[in-house]
C-alpha atoms as a PDB file:
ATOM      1  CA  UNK A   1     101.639 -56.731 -45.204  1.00  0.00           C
ATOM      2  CA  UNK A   2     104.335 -57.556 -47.514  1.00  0.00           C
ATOM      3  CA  UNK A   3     105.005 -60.496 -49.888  1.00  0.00           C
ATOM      4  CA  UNK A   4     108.217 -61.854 -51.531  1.00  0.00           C
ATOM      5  CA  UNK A   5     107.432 -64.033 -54.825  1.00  0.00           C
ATOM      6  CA  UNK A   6     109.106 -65.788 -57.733  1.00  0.00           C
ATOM      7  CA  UNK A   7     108.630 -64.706 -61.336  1.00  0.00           C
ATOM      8  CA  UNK A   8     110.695 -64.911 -64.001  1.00  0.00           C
ATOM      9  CA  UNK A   9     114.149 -66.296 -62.628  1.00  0.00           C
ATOM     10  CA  UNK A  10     113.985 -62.940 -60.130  1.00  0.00           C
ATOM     11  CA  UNK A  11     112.275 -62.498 -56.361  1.00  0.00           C
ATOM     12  CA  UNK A  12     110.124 -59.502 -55.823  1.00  0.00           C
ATOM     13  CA  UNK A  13     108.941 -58.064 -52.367  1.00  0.00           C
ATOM     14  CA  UNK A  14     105.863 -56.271 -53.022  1.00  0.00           C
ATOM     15  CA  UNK A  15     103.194 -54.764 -50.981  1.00  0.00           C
ATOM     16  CA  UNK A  16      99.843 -53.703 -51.935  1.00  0.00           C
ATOM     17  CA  UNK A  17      99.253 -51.085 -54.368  1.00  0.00           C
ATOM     18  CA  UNK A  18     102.619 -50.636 -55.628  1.00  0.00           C
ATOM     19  CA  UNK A  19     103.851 -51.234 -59.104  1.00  0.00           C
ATOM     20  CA  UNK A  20     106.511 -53.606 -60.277  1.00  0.00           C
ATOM     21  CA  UNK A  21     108.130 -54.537 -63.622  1.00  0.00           C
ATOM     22  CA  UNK A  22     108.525 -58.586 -64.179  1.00  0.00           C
ATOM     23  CA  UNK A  23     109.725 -60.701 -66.850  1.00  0.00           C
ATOM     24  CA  UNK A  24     106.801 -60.439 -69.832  1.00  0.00           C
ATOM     25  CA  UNK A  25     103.713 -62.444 -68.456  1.00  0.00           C
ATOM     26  CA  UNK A  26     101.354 -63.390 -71.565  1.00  0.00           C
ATOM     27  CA  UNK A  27      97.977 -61.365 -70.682  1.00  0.00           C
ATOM     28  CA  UNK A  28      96.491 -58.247 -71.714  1.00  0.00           C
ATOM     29  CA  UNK A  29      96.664 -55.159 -70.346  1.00  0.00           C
ATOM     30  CA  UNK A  30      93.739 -54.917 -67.370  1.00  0.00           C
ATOM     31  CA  UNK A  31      93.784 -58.270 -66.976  1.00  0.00           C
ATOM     32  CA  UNK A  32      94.191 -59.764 -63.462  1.00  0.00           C
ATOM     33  CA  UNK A  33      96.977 -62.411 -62.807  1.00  0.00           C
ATOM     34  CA  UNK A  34      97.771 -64.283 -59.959  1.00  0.00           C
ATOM     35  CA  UNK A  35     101.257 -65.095 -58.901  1.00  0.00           C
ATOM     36  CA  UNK A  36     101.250 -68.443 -56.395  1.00  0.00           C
ATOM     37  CA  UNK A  37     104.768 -68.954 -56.306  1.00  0.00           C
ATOM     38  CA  UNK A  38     104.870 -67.197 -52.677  1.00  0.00           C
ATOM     39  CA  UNK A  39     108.391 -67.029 -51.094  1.00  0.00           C
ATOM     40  CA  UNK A  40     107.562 -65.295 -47.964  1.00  0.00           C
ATOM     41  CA  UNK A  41     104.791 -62.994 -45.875  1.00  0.00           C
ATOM     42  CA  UNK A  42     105.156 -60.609 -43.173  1.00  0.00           C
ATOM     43  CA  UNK A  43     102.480 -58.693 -41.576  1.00  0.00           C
ATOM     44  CA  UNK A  44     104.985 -55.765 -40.642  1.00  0.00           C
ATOM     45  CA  UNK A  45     105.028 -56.354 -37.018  1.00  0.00           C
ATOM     46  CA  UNK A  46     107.804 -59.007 -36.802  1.00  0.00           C
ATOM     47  CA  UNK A  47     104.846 -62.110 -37.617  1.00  0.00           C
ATOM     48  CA  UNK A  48     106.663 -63.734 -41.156  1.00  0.00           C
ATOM     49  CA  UNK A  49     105.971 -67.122 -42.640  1.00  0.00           C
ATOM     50  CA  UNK A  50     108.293 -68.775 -44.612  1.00  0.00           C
ATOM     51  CA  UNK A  51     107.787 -71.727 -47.208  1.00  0.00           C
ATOM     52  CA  UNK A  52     109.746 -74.303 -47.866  1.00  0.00           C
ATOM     53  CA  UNK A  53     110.167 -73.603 -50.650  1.00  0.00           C
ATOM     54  CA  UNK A  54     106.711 -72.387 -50.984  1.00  0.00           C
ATOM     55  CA  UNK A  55     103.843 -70.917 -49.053  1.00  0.00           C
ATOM     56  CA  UNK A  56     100.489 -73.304 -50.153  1.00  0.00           C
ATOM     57  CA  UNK A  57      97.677 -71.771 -49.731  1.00  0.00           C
ATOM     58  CA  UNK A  58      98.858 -68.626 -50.748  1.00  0.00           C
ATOM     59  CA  UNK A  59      98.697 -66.157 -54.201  1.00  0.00           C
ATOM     60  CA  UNK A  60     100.107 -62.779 -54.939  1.00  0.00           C
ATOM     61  CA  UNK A  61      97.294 -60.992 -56.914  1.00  0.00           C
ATOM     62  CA  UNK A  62      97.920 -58.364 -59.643  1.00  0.00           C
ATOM     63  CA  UNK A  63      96.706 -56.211 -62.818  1.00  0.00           C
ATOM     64  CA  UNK A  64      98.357 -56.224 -65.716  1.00  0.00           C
ATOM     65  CA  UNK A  65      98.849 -52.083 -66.073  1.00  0.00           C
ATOM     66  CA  UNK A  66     101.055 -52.135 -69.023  1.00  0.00           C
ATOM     67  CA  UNK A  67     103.351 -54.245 -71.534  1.00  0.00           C
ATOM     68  CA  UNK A  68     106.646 -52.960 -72.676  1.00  0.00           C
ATOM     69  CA  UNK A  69     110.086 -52.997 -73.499  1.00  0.00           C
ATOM     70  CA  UNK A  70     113.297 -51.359 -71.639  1.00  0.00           C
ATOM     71  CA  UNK A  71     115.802 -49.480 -72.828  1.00  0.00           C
ATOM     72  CA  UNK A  72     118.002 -50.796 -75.649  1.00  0.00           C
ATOM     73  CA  UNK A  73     120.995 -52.500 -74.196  1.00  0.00           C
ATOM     74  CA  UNK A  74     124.064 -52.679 -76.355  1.00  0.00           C
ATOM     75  CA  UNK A  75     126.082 -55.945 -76.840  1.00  0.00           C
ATOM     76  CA  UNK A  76     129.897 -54.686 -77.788  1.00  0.00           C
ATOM     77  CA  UNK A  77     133.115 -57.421 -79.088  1.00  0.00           C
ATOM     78  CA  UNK A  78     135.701 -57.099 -80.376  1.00  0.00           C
ATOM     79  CA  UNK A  79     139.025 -58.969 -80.645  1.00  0.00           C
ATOM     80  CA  UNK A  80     141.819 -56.944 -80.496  1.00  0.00           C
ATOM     81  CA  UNK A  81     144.594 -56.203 -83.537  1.00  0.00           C
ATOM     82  CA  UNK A  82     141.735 -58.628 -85.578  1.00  0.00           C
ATOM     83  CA  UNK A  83     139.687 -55.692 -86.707  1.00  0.00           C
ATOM     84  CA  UNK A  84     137.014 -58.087 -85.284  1.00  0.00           C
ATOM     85  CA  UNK A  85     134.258 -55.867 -84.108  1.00  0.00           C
ATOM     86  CA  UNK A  86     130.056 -56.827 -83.572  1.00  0.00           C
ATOM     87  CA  UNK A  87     127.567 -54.487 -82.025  1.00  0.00           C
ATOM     88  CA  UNK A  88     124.271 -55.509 -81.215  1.00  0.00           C
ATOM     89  CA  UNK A  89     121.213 -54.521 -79.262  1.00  0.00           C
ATOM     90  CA  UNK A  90     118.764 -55.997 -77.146  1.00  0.00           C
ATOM     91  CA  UNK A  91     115.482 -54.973 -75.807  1.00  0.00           C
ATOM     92  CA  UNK A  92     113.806 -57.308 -72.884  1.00  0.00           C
ATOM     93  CA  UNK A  93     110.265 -56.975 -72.861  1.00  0.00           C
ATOM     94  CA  UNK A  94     108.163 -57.047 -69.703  1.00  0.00           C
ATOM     95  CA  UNK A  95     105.135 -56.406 -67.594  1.00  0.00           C
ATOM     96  CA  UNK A  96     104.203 -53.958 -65.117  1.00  0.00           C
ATOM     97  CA  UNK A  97     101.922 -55.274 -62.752  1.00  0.00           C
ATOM     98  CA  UNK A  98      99.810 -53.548 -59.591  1.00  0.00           C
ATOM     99  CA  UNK A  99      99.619 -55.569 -56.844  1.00  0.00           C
ATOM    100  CA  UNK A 100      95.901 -55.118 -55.538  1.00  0.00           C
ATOM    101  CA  UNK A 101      95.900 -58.588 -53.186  1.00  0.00           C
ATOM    102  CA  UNK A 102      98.512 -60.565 -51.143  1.00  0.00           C
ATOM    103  CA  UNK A 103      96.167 -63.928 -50.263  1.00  0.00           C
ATOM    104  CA  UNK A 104      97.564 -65.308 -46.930  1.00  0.00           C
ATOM    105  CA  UNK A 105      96.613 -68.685 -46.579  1.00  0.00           C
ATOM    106  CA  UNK A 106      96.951 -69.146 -43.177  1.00  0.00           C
ATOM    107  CA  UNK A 107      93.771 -66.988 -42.637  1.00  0.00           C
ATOM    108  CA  UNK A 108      91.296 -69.291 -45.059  1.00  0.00           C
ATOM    109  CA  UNK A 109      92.296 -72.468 -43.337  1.00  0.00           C
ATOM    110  CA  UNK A 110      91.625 -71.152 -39.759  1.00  0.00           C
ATOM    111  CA  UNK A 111      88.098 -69.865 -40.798  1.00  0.00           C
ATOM    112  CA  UNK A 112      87.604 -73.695 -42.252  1.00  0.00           C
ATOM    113  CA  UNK A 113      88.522 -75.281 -39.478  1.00  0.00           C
ATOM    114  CA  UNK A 114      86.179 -72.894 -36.875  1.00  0.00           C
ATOM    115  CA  UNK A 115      83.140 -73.642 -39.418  1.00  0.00           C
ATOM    116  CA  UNK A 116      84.159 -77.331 -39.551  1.00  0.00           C
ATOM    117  CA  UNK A 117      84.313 -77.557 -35.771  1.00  0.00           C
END
């Protein structure tokens, strides 16, 4: 089972157990977060739901493993024949997350409506 989400401006397909960097989430490290913005979820045989824009129902569950920055990126101008010249770096800090659930919703409200029956 696979699920694409939304997190930070960027989508992310994930599948259980597998790690993924995302924009910096405020939690600490071993801390569990749920993602509900849920863009899509497959099963892997062809079955995929799609939301519109999103799935209800349905959460992307992960724990915070680490929090860290990337690599320095450097920020060059210049002007030429000015002598105009700025250099700058930038280091964007982020999350790595394991994904250890993908909640499909569609599951929970058919057991609810075979109890309710």
């Amino acid at each position: 089972m696979y699920a694409v989400f939304a997190s930070g401006g960027k989508q992310h397909r994930v599948q259980v157990d597998t790690l993924i960097d995302i924009e910096k989430l405020d939690a600490p490290v071993g801390e569990k977060v749920t993602l509900s913005e849920i863009l899509v979820i497959g099963d892997g045989n062809g079955n995929v739901q799609v939301g519109t824009p999103y799935l209800e129902n349905t959460a992307v569950v992960g724990e915070v493993v680490q929090q860290a920055k990337n690599k320095k990126i450097v920020v060059f101008k210049s002007k030429r024949r000015k002598g105009y010249k700025r250099k700058l770096g930038h280091r964007q800090r982020f999350t790595r997350l394991r994904i250890t659930e993908i909640q499909d919703g569609s599951n929970a409200s058919e057991e609810g409506n075979e109890n309710g029956s």
